[in-house]
Protein backbone atom coordinates (compact mmCIF):
# COMPACT_ATOMS: atom_id res chain seq x y z
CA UNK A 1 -25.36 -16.71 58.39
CA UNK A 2 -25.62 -15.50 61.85
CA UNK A 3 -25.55 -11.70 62.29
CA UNK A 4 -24.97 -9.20 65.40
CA UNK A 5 -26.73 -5.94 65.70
CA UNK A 6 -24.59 -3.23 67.19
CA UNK A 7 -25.83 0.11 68.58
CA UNK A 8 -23.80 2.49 66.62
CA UNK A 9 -24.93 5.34 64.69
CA UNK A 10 -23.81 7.46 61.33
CA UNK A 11 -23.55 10.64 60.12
CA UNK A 12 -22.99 10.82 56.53
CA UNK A 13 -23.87 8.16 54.03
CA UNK A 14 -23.56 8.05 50.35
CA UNK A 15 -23.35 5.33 47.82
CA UNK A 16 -20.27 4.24 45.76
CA UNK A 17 -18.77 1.80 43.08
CA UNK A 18 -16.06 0.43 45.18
CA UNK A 19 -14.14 0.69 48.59
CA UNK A 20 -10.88 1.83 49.55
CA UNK A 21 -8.45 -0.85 49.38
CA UNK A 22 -5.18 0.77 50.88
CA UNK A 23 -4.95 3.02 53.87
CA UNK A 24 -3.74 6.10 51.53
CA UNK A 25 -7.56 5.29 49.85
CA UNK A 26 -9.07 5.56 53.37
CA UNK A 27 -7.02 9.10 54.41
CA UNK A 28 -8.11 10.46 50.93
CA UNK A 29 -11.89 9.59 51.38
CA UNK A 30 -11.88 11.09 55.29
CA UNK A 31 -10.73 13.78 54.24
CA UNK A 32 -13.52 14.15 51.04
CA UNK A 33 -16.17 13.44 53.59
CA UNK A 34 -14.33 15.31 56.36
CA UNK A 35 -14.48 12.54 58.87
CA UNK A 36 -12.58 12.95 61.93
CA UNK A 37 -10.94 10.91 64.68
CA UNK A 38 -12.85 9.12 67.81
CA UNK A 39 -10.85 9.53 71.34
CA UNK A 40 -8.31 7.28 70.88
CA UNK A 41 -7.21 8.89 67.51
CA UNK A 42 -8.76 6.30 65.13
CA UNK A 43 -9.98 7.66 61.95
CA UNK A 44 -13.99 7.59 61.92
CA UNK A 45 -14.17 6.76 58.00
CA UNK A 46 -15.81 3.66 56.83
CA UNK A 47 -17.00 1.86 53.69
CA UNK A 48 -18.96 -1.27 53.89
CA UNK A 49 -21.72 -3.01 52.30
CA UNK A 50 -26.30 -2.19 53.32
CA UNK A 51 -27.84 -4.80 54.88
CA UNK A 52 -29.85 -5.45 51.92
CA UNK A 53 -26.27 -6.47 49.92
CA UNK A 54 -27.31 -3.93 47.03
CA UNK A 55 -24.88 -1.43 46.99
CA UNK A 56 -21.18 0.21 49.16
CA UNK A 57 -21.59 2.44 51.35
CA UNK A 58 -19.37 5.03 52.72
CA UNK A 59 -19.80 7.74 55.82
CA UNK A 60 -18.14 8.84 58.73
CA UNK A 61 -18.84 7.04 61.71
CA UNK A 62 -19.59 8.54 65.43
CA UNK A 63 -19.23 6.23 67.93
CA UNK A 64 -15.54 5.20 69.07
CA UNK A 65 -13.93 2.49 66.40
CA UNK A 66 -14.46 -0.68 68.24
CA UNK A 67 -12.73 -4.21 67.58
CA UNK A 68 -13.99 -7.28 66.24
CA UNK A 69 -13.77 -10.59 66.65
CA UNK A 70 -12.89 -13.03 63.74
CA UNK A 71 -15.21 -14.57 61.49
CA UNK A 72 -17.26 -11.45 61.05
CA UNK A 73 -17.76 -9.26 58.29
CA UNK A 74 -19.51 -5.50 59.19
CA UNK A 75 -22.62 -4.11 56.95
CA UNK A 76 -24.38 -0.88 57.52
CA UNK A 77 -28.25 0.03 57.62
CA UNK A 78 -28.31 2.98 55.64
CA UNK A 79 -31.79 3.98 56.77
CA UNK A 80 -30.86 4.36 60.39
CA UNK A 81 -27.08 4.22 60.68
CA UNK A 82 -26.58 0.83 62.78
CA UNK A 83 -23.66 -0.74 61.51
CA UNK A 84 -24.23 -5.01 61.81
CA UNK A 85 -21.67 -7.74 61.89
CA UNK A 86 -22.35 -10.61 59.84
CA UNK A 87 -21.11 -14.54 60.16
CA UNK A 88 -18.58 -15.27 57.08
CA UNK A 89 -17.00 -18.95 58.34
CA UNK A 90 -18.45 -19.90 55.54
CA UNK A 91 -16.73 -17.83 52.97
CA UNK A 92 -15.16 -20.05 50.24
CA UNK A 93 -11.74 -17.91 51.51
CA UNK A 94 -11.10 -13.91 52.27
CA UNK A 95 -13.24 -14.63 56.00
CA UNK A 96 -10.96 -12.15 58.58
CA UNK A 97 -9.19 -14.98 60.81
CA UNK A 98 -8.16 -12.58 63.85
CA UNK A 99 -10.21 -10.15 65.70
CA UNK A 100 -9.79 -6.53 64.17
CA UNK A 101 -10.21 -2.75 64.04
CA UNK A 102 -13.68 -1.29 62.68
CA UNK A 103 -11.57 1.12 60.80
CA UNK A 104 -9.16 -1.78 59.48
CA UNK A 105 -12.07 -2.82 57.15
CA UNK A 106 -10.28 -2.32 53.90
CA UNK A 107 -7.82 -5.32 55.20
CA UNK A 108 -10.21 -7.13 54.43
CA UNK A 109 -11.89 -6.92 50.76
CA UNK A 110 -13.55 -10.17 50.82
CA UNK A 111 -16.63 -8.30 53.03
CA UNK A 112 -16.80 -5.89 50.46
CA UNK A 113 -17.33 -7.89 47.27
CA UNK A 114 -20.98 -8.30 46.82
CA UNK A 115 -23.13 -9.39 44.09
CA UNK A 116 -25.87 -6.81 44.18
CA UNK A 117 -28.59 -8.66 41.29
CA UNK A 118 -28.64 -11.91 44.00
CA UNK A 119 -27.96 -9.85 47.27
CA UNK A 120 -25.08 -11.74 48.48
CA UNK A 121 -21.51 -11.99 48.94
CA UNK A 122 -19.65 -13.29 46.41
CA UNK A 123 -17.25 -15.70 48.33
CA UNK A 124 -20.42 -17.37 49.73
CA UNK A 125 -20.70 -20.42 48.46
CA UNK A 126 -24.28 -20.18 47.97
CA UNK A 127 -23.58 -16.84 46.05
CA UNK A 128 -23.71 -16.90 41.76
CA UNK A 129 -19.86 -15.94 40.76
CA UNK A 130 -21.35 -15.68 36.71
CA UNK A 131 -20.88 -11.73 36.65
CA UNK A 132 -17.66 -12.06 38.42
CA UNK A 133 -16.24 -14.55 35.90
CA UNK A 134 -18.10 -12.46 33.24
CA UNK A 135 -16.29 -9.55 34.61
CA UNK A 136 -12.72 -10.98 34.58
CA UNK A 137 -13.03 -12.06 31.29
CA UNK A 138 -14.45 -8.89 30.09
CA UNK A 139 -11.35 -7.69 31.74
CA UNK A 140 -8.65 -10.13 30.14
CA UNK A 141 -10.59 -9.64 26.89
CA UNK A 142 -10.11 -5.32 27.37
CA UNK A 143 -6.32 -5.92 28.42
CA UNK A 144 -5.68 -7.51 25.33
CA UNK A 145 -7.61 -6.07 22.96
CA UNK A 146 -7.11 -2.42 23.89
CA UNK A 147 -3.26 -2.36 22.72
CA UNK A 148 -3.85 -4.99 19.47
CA UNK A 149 -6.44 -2.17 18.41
CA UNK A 150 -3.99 0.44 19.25
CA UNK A 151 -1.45 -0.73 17.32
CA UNK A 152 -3.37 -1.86 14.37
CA UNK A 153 -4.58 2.10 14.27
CA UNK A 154 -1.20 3.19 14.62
CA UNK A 155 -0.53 1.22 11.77
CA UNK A 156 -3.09 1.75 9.66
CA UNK A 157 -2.41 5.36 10.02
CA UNK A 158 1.28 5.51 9.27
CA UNK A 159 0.71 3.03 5.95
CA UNK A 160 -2.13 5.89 4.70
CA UNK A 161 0.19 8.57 5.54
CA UNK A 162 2.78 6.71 3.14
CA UNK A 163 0.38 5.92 0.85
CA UNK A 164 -0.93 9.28 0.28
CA UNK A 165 2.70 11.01 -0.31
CA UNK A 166 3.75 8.45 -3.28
CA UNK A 167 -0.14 9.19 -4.78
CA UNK A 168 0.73 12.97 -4.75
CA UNK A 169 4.48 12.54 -5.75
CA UNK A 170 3.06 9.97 -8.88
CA UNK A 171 0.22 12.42 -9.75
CA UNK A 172 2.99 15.56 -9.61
CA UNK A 173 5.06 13.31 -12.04
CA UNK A 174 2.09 12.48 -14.35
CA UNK A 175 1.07 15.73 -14.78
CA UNK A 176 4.58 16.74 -16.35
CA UNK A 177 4.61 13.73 -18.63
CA UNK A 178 1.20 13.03 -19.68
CA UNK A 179 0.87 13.30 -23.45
CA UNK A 180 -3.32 14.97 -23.12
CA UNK A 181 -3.15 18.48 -23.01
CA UNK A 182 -4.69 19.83 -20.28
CA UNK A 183 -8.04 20.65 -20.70
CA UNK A 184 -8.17 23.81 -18.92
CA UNK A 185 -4.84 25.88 -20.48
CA UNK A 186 -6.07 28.82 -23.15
CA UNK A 187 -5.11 28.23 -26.54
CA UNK A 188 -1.71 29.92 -26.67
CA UNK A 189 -0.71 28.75 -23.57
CA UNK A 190 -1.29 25.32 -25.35
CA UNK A 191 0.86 25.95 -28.70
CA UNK A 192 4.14 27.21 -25.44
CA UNK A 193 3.28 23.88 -24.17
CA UNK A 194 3.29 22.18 -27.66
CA UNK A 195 6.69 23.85 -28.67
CA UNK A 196 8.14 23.07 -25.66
CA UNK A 197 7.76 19.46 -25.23
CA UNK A 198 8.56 19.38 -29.16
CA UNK A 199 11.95 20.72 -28.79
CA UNK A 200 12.81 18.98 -25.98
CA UNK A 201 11.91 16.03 -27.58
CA UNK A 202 14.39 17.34 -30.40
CA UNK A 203 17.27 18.35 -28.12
CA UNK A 204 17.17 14.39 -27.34
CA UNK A 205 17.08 13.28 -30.92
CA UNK A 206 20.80 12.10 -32.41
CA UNK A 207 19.56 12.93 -36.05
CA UNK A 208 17.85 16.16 -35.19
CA UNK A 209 21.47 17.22 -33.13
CA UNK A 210 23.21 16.56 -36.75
CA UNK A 211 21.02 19.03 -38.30
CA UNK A 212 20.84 22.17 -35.75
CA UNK A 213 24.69 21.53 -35.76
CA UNK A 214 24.62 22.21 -39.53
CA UNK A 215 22.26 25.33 -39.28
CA UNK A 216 24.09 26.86 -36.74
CA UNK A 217 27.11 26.48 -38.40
CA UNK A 218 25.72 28.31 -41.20
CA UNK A 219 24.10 30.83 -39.55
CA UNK A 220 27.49 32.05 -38.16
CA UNK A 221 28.90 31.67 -41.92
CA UNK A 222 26.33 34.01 -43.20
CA UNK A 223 26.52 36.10 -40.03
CA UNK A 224 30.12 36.95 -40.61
CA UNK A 225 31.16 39.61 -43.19
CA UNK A 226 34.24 38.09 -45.09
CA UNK A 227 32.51 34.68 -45.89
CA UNK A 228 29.27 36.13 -46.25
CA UNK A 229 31.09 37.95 -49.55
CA UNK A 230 32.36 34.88 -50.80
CA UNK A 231 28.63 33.15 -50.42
CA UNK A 232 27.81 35.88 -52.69
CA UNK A 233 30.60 35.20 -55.21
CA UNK A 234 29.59 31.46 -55.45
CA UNK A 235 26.19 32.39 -55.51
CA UNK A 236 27.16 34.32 -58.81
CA UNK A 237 28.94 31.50 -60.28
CA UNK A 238 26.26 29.07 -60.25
CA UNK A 239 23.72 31.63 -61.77
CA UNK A 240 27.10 31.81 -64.24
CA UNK A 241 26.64 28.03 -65.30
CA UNK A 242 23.37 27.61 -65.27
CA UNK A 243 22.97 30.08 -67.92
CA UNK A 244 23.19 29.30 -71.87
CA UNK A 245 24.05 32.27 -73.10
CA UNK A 246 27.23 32.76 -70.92
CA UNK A 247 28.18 29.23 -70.77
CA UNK A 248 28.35 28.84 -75.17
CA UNK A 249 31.49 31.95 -75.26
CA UNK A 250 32.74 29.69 -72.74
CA UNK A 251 32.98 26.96 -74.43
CA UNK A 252 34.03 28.22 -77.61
CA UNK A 253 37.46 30.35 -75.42
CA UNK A 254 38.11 26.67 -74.14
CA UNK A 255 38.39 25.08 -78.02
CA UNK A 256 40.41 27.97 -79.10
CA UNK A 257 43.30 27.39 -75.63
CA UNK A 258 42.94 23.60 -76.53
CA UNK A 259 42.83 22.89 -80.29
CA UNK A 260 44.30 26.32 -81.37
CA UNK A 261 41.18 27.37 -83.55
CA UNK A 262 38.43 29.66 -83.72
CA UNK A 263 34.87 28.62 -84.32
């Protein structure tokens, strides 16, 4: 690669990740760095590779912006502020094909794709392209797994959300109909909860309906003071009958209305 030193000089230098790619990029870092504008109103902010291809550089340049010719891509000695343009005809593609504007070098983002563990660009041909194929797959493999894991969380989150509601909801319900008394109720409290479920279990009983019918009904027969003479009165006649000395003058009355003779 054949290479052109040019006698221009720096002012501020600092390392970065990557370069501006759009002119709205460039404004925003001149205006970080607070570059300004040669005599003919070009912006003084540039980005390019070192010399040594291990890292981007950006600063604000001092000299006017010159023009250059095609085939050239522009590096920067960072130790002394020259800025150098380098041969790229042999670029596997991205090689500027027109002469252009120092600070046009974002136009042109093959220059500023280096490979900084084999000091070299990477559309040389001579340059390894395994961490850039590493890093596009790394890439792909981020675009697509980023929002399969996101959804899968979301998931996973609304099914626990549903599952824990129905395992509150079944162990409300349980704790209604279990038949084990709970361990922690004092005994009275226990013999409530004893009587209770007993007569509900009652109320629902056919048989045991019959029979609370019947006491009820008896209850207000007792309670009321006409019959409750007349239970008295029959009461009476059955301790009547079931005595022997009342029931033999009974018996002899009836043979004297029937046969007409005393005994």
């Amino acid at each position: 690669m054949i290479s052109c030193r040019m006698e221009q000089t720096t002012r501020i230098t600092s390392r970065v990740l990557v370069c501006p790619k759009t002119q709205e990029e460039v404004k925003h870092a001149s205006n970080r760095l607070g570059c300004g504008n040669d005599q003919y109103g070009n912006n003084q902010y540039m980005c390019l590779p070192n010399v040594e291809k291990t890292s981007l550089v950006e600063f604000c340049h001092d000299g006017i912006m010159g023009i250059q010719e095609e085939g050239k891509c522009l590096e920067v000695n960072a130790s002394d502020g020259t800025i150098t343009a380098q041969s790229c005809k042999d670029f596997l593609s991205g090689c500027p094909q027109q002469p252009f504007f120092n600070n046009d070098f974002y136009k042109y983002p093959a220059c500023l794709d280096i490979n900084p563990r084999d000091n070299c660009y990477t559309f040389h041909p001579s340059c390894s392209h395994e961490d850039k194929n590493w890093d596009d797959e790394s890439d792909n493999l981020l675009t697509v797994l980023v929002p399969a894991v996101s959804v899968a969380l979301v998931l996973v989150l609304v099914l626990g959300g549903f599952f824990f509601v129905w395992r509150k909801r079944l162990r409300k319900r349980s704790s209604y109909c279990s038949p084990e008394e709970p361990s922690h109720l004092s005994p009275e409290n226990t013999r409530l909860l004893k009587e209770t479920k007993t007569n509900n279990l009652r109320s629902t009983d056919p048989q045991y309906k019959n029979v609370r019918h019947v006491k009820l009904r008896r209850k207000r027969w007792t309670s009321d003071p006409q019959t409750k003479n007349l239970d008295q009165g029959i009461s009476e006649q059955r301790r009547w009958h079931s005595d022997p000395q009342k029931v033999k003058p009974r018996t002899t009355r009836l043979y004297e209305i029937v046969f007409g003779w005393t005994k």
